[in-house]
Protein backbone atom coordinates (compact mmCIF):
# COMPACT_ATOMS: atom_id res chain seq x y z
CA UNK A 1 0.00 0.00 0.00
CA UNK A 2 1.09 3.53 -0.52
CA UNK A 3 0.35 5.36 2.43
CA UNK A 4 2.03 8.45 1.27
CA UNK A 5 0.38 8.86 -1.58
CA UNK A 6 -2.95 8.19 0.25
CA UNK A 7 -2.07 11.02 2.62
CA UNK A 8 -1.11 13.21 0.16
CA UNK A 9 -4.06 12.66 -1.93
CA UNK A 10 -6.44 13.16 1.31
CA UNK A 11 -4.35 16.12 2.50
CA UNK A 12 -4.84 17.78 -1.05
CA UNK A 13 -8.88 16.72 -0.64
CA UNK A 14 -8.27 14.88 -4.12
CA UNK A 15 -11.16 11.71 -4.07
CA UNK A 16 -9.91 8.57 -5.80
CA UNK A 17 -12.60 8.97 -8.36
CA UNK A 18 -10.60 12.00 -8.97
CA UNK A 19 -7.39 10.73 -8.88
CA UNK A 20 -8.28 7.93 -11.31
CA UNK A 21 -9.89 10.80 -13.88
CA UNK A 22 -6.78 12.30 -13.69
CA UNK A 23 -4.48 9.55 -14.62
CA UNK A 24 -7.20 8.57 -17.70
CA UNK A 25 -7.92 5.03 -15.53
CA UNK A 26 -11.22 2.64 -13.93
CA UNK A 27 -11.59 4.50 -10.48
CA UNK A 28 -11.38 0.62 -9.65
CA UNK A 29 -7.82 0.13 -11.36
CA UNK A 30 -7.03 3.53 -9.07
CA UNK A 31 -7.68 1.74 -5.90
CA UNK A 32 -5.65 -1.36 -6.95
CA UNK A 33 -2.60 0.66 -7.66
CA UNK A 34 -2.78 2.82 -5.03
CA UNK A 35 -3.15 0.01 -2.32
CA UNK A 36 -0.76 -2.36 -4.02
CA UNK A 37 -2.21 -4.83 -5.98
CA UNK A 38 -0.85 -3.37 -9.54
CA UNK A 39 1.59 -1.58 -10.31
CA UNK A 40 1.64 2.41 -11.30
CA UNK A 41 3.47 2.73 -14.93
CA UNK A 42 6.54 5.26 -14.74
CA UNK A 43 4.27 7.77 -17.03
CA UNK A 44 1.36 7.29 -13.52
CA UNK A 45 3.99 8.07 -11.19
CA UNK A 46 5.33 11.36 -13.28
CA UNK A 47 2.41 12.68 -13.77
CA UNK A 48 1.33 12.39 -10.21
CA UNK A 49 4.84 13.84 -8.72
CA UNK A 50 5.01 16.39 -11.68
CA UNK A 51 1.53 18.18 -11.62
CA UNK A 52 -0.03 16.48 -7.95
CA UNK A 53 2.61 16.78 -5.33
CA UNK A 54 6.28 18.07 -6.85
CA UNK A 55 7.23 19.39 -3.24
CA UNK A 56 7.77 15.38 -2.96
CA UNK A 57 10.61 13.43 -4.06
CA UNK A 58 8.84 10.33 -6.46
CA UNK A 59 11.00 7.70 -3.80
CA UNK A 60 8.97 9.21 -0.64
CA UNK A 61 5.52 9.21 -2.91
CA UNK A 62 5.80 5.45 -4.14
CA UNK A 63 7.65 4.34 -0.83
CA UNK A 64 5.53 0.97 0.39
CA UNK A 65 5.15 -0.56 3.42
CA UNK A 66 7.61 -3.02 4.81
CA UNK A 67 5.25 -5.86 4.41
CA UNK A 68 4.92 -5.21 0.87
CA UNK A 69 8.77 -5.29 0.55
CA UNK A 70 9.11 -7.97 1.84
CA UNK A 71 6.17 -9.85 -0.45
CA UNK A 72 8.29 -8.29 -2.97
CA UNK A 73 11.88 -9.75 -2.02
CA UNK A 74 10.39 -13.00 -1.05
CA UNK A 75 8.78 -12.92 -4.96
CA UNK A 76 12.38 -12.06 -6.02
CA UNK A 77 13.64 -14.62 -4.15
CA UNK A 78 11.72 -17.46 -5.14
CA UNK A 79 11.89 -16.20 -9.44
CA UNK A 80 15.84 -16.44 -8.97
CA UNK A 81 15.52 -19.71 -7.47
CA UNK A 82 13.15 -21.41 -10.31
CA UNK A 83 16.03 -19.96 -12.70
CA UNK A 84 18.89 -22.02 -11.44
């Protein structure tokens, strides 16, 4: 999940029906990015840091939580071991 970007979004009063509009996507495919469950395309996460919140470095925007990284390196883990 992105909490960052959640705050920011609810600190800047911007609705994820909104947010979704913005980026041209399914207010649906909005709240599957935003908590996690797909990934945000570089050209999502520009325009968001660009013309949404460019007081805010793009690492600090997209930063998620430490389950999530840790979904991710155990994912990493197990691809590189189905390789060898």
């Amino acid at each position: 999940m992105y909490k960052n970007l959640q705050e920011i979004l609810r600190r800047k009063k911007i609705t994820t029906k909104s947010y979704a509009d913005f980026l041209g996507i399914a207010e649906k495919t909005a709240q599957n990015k935003i908590h996690g469950k797909t990934d945000f395309t570089l050209g999502e996460a520009t325009k968001t840091c660009t013309i949404i919140c460019p007081e805010y470095r793009m690492e600090f925007v997209f930063e998620k939580t430490e389950k999530e990284e840790a979904e991710v390196t155990a994912t990493a883990g197990m691809l590189v071991a189905s390789t060898t």
